[in-house]
N, C-alpha and C. Protein backbone atom coordinates (compact mmCIF):
# COMPACT_ATOMS: atom_id res chain seq x y z
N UNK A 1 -38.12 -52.56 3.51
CA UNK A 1 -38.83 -53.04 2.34
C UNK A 1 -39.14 -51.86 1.42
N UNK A 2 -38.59 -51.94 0.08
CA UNK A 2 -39.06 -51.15 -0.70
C UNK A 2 -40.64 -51.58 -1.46
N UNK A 3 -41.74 -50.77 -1.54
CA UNK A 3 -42.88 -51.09 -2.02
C UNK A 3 -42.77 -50.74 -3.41
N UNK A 4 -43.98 -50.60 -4.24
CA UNK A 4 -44.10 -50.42 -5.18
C UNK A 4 -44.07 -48.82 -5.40
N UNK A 5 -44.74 -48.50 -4.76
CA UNK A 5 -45.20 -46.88 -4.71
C UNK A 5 -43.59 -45.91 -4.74
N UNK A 6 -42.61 -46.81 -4.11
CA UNK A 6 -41.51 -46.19 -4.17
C UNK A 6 -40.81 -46.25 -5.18
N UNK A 7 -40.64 -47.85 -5.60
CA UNK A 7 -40.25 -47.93 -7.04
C UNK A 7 -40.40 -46.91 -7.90
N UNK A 8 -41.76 -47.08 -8.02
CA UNK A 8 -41.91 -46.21 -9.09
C UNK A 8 -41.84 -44.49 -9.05
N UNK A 9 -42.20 -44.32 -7.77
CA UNK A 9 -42.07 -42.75 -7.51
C UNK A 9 -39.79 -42.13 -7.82
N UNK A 10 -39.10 -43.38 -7.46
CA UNK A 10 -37.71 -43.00 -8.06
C UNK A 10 -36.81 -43.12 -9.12
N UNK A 11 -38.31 -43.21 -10.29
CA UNK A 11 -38.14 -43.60 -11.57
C UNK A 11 -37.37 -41.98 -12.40
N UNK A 12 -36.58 -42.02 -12.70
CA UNK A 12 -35.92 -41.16 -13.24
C UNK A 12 -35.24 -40.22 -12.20
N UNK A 13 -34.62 -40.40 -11.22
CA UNK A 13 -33.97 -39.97 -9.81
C UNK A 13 -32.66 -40.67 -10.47
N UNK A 14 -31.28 -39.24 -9.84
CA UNK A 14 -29.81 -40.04 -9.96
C UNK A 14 -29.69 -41.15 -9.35
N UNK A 15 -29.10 -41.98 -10.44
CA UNK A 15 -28.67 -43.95 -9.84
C UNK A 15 -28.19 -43.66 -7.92
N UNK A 16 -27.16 -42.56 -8.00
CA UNK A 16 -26.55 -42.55 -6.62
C UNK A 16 -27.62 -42.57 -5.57
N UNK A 17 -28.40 -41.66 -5.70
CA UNK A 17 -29.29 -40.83 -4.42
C UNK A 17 -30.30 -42.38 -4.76
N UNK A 18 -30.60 -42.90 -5.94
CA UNK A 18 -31.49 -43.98 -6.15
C UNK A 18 -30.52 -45.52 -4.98
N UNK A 19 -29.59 -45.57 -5.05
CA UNK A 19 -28.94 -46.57 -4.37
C UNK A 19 -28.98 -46.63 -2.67
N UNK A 20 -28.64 -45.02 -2.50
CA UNK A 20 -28.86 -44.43 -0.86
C UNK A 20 -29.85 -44.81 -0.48
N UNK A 21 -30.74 -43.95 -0.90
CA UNK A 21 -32.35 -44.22 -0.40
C UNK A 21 -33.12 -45.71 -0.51
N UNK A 22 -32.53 -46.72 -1.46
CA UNK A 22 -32.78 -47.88 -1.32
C UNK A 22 -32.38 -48.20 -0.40
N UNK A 23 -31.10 -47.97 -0.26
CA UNK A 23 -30.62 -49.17 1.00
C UNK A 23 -31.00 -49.07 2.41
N UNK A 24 -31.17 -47.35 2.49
CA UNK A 24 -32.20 -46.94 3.59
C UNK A 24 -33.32 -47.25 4.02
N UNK A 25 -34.08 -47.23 2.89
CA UNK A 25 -35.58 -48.02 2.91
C UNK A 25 -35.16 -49.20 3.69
N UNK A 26 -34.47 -50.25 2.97
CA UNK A 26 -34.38 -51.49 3.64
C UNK A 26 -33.84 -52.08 4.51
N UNK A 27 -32.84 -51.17 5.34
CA UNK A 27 -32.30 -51.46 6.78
C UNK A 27 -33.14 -50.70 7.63
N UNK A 28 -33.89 -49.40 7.59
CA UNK A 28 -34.41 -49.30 8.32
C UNK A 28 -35.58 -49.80 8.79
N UNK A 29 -36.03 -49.54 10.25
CA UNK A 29 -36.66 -50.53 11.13
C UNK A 29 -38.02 -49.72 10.84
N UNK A 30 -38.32 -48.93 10.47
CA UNK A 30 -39.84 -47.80 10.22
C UNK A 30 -39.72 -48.08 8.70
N UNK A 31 -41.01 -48.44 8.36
CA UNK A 31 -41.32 -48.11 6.78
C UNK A 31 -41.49 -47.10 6.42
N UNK A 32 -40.78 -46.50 5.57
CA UNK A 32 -40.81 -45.64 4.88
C UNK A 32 -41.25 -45.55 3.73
N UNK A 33 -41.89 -44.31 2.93
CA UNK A 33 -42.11 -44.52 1.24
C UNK A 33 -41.82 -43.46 0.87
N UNK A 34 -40.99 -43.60 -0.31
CA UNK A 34 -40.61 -42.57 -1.14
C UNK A 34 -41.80 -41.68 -1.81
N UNK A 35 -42.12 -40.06 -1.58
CA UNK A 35 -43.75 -40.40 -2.02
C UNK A 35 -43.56 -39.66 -3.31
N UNK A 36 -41.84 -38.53 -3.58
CA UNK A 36 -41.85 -37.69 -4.74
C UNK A 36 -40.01 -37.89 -5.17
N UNK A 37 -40.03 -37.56 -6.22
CA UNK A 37 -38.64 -38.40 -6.81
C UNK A 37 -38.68 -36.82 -7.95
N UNK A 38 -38.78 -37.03 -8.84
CA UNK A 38 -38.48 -36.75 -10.25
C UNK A 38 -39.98 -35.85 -10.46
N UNK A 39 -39.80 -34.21 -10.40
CA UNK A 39 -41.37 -33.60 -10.57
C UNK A 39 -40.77 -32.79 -11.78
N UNK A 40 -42.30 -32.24 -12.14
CA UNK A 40 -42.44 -31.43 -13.47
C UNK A 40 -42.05 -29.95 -13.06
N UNK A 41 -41.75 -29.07 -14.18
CA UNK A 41 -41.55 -27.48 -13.05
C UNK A 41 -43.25 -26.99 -13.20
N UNK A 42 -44.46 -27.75 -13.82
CA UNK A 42 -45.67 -27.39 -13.37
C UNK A 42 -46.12 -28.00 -12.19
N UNK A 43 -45.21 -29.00 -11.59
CA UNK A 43 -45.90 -29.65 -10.09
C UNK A 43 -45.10 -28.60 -9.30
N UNK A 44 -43.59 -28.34 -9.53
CA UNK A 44 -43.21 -27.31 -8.24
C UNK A 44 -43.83 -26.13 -8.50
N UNK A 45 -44.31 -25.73 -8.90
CA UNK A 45 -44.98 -24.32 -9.68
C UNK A 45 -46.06 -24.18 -8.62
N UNK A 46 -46.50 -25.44 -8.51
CA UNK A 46 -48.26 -25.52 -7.67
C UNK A 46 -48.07 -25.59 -6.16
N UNK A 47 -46.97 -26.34 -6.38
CA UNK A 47 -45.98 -26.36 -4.61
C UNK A 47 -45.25 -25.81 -4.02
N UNK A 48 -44.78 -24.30 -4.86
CA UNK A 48 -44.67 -23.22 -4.47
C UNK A 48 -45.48 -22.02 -4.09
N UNK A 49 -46.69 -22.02 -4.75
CA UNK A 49 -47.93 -21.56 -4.91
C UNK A 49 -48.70 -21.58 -3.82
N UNK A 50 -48.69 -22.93 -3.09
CA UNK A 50 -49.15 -23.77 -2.25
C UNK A 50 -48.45 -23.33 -0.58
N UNK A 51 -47.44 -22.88 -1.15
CA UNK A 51 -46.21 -23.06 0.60
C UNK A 51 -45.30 -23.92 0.74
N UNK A 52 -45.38 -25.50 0.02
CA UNK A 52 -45.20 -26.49 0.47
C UNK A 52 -43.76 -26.58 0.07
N UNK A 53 -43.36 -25.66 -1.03
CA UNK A 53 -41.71 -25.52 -1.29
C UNK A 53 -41.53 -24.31 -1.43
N UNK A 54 -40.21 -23.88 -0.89
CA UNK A 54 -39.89 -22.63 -1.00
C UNK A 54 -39.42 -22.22 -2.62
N UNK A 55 -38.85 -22.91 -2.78
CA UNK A 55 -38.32 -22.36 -4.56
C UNK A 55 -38.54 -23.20 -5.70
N UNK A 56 -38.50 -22.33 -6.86
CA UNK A 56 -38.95 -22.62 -8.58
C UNK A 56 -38.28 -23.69 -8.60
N UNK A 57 -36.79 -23.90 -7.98
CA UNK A 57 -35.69 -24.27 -9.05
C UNK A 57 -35.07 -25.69 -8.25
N UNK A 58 -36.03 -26.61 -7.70
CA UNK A 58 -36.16 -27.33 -6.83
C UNK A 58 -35.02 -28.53 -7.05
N UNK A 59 -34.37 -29.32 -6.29
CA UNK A 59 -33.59 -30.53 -7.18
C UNK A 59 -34.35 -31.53 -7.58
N UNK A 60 -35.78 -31.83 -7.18
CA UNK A 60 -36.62 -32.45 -7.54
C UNK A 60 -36.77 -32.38 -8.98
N UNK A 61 -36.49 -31.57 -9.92
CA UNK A 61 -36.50 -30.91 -11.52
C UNK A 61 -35.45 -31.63 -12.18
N UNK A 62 -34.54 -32.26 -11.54
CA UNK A 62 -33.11 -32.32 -12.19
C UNK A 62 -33.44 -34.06 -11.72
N UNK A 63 -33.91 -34.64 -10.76
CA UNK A 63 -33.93 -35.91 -10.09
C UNK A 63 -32.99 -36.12 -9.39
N UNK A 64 -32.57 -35.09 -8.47
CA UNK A 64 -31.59 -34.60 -7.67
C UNK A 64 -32.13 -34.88 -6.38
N UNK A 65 -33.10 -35.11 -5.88
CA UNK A 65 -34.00 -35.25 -4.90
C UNK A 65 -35.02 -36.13 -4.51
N UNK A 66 -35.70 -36.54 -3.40
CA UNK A 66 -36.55 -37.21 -3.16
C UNK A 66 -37.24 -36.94 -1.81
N UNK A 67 -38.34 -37.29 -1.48
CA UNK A 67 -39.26 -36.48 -0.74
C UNK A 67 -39.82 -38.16 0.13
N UNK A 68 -39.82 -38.14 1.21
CA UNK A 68 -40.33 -39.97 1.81
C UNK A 68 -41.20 -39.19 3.29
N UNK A 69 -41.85 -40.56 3.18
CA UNK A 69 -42.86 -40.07 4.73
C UNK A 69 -43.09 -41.71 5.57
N UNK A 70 -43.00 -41.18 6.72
CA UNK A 70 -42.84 -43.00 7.20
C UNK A 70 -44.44 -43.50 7.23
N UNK A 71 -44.62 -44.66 7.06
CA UNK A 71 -46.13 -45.30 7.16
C UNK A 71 -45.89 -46.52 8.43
N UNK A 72 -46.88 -46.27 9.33
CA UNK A 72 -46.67 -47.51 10.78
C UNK A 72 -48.13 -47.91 11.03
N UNK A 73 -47.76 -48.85 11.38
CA UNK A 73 -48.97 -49.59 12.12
C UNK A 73 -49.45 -49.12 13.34
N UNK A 74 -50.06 -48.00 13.31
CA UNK A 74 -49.97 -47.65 15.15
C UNK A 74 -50.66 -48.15 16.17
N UNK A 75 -51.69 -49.32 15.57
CA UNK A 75 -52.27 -50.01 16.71
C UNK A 75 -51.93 -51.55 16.27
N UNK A 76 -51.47 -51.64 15.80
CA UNK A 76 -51.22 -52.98 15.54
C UNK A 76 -51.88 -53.86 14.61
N UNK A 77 -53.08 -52.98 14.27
CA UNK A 77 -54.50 -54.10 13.17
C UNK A 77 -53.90 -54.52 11.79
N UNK A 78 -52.30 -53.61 11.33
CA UNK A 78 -52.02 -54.28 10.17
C UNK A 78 -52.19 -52.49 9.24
N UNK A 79 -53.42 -52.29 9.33
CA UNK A 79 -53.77 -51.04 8.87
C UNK A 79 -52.66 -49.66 9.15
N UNK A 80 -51.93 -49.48 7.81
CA UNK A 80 -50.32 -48.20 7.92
C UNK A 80 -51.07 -47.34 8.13
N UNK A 81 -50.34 -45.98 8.67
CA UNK A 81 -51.04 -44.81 8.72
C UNK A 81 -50.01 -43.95 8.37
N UNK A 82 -49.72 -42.85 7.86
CA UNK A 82 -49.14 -41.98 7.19
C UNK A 82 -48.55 -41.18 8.32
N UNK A 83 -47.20 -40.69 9.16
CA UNK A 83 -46.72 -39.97 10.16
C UNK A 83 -45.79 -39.19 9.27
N UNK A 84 -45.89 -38.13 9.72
CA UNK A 84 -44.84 -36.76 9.71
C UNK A 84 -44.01 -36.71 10.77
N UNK A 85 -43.93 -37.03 11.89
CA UNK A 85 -43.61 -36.62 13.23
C UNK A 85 -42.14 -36.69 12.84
N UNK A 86 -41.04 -35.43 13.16
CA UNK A 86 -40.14 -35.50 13.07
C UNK A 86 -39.07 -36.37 13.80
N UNK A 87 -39.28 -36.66 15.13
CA UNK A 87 -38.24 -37.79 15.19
C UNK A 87 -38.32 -38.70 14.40
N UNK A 88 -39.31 -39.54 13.69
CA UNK A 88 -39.37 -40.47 12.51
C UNK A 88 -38.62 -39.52 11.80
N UNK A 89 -38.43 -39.11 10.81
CA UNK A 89 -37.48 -38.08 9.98
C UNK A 89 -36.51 -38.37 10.60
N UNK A 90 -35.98 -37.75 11.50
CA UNK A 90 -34.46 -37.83 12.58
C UNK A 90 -33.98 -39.02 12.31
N UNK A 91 -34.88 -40.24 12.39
CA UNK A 91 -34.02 -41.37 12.82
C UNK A 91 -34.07 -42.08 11.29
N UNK A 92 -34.52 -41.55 10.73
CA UNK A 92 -34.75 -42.32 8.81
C UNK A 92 -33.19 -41.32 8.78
N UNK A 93 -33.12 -40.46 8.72
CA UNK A 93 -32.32 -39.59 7.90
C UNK A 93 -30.56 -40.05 8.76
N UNK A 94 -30.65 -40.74 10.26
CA UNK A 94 -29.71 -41.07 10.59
C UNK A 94 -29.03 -42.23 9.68
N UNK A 95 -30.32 -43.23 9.20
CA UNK A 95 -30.31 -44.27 8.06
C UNK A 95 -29.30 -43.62 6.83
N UNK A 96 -30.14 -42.89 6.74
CA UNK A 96 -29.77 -42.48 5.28
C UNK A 96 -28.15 -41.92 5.37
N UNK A 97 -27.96 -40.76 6.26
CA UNK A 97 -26.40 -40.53 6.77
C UNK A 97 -25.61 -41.26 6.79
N UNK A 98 -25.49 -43.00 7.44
CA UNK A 98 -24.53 -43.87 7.03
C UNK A 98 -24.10 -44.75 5.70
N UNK A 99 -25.25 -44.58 5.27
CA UNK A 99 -25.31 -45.64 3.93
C UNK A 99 -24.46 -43.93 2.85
N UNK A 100 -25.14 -43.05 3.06
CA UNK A 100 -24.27 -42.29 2.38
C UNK A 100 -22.72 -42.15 2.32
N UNK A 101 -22.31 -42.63 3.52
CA UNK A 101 -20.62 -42.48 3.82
C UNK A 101 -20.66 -44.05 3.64
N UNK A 102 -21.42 -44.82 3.78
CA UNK A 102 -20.77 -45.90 3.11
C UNK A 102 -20.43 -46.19 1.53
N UNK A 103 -21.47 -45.32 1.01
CA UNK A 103 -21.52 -45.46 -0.77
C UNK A 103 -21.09 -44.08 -1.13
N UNK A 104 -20.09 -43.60 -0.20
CA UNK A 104 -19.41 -42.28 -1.14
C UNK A 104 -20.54 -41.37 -1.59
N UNK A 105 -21.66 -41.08 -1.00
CA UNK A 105 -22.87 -40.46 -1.87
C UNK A 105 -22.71 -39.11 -1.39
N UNK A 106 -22.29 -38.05 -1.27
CA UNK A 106 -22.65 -37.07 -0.02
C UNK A 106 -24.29 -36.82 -0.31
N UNK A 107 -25.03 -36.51 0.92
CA UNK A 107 -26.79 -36.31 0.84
C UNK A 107 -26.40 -35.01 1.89
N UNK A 108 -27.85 -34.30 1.73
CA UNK A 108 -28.56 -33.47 2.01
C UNK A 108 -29.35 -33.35 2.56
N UNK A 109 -29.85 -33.48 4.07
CA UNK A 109 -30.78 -33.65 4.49
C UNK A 109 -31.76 -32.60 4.71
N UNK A 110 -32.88 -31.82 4.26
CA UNK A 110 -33.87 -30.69 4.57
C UNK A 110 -34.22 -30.73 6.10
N UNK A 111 -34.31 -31.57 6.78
CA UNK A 111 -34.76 -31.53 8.33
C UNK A 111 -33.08 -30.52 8.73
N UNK A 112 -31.92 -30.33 8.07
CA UNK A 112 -30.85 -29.73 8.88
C UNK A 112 -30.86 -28.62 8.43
N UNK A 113 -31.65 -28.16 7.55
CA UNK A 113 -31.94 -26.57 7.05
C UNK A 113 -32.33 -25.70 8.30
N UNK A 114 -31.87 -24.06 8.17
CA UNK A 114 -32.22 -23.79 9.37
C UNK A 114 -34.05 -22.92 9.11
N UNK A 115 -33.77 -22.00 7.96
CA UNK A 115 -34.69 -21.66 7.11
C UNK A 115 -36.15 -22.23 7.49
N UNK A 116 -35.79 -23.22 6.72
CA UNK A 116 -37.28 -24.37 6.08
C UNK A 116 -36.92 -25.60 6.53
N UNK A 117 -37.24 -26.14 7.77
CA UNK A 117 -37.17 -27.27 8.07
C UNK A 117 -37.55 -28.51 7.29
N UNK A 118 -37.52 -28.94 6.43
CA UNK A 118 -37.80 -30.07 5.80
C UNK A 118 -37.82 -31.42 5.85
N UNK A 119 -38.10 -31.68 6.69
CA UNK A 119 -37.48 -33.54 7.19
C UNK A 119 -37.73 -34.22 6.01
N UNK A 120 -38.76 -34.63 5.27
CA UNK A 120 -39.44 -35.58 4.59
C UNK A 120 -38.53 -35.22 3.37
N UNK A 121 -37.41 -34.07 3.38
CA UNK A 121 -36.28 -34.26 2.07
C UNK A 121 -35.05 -34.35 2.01
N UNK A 122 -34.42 -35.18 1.09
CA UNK A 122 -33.41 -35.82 0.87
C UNK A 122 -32.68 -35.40 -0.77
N UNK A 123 -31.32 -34.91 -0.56
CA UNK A 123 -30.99 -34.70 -2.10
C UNK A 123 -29.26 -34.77 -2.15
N UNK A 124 -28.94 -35.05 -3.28
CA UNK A 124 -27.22 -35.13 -3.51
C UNK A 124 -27.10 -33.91 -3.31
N UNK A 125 -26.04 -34.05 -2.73
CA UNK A 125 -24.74 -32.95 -2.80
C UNK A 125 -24.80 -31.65 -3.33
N UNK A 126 -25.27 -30.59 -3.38
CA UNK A 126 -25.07 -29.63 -4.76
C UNK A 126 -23.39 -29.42 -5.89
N UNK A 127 -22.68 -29.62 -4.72
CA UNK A 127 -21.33 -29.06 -5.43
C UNK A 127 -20.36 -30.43 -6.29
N UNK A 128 -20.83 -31.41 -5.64
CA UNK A 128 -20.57 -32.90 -5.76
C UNK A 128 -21.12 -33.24 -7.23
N UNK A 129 -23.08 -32.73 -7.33
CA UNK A 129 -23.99 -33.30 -8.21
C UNK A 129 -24.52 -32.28 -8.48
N UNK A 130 -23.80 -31.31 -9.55
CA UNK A 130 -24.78 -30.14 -10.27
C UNK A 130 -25.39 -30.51 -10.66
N UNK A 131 -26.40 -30.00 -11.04
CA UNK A 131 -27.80 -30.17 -11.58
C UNK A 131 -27.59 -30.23 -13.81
């Protein structure tokens, strides 16, 4: 299920990486939400500043990118709760890996960086989708 919060957070994101990550959202069995799509170079500025990204020149700038975190019910009351835990990542991003070879998209997954582990990011191609 795509929510609202995602909608709108992949508002100005490439149609391609916008099609992937939809279809991901909605076959996979964990909810996911898209939580960053399309940033300013004064938001990566602050999120470099911060730690939380390593570089200025982010694909997030170009809408080359997108940033998701899974939300679960962990006791069952209905009430989501916000998880990082990387096997969630692992198994979203396995999502995302087929729908990419199904829609010709090549993606990028940040959890396969060796650097900066990134799970929670997702981006086209560089050589495929210059910026």
């Amino acid at each position: 299920m795509i929510d609202a919060r995602s909608k709108n957070n992949l508002t100005g994101v490439h149609p391609d990486l916008q099609r992937v990550i939809c279809a991901a959202l909605e076959a996979h069995p964990v909810h996911f939400i898209v939580t960053e799509g399309l940033r300013t170079l004064e938001r990566q500025r602050k999120l470099v500043a911060a730690g939380a990204s390593k570089t200025i020149n982010s694909r997030h700038l170009t809408g080359h990118a997108v940033d998701v975190v899974a939300s679960i019910d962990m006791d069952g009351d209905g009430k989501k709760e916000i998880r990082w835990d990387m096997p969630l990542f692992e198994a979203f991003a396995e999502t995302v890996r087929r729908h990419s070879e199904l829609m010709d998209v090549p993606i990028v997954w940040g959890g396969s960086w060796r650097s900066f582990r990134d799970g929670q990011h997702f981006e086209l191609y560089k050589k495929v989708y210059p910026a």
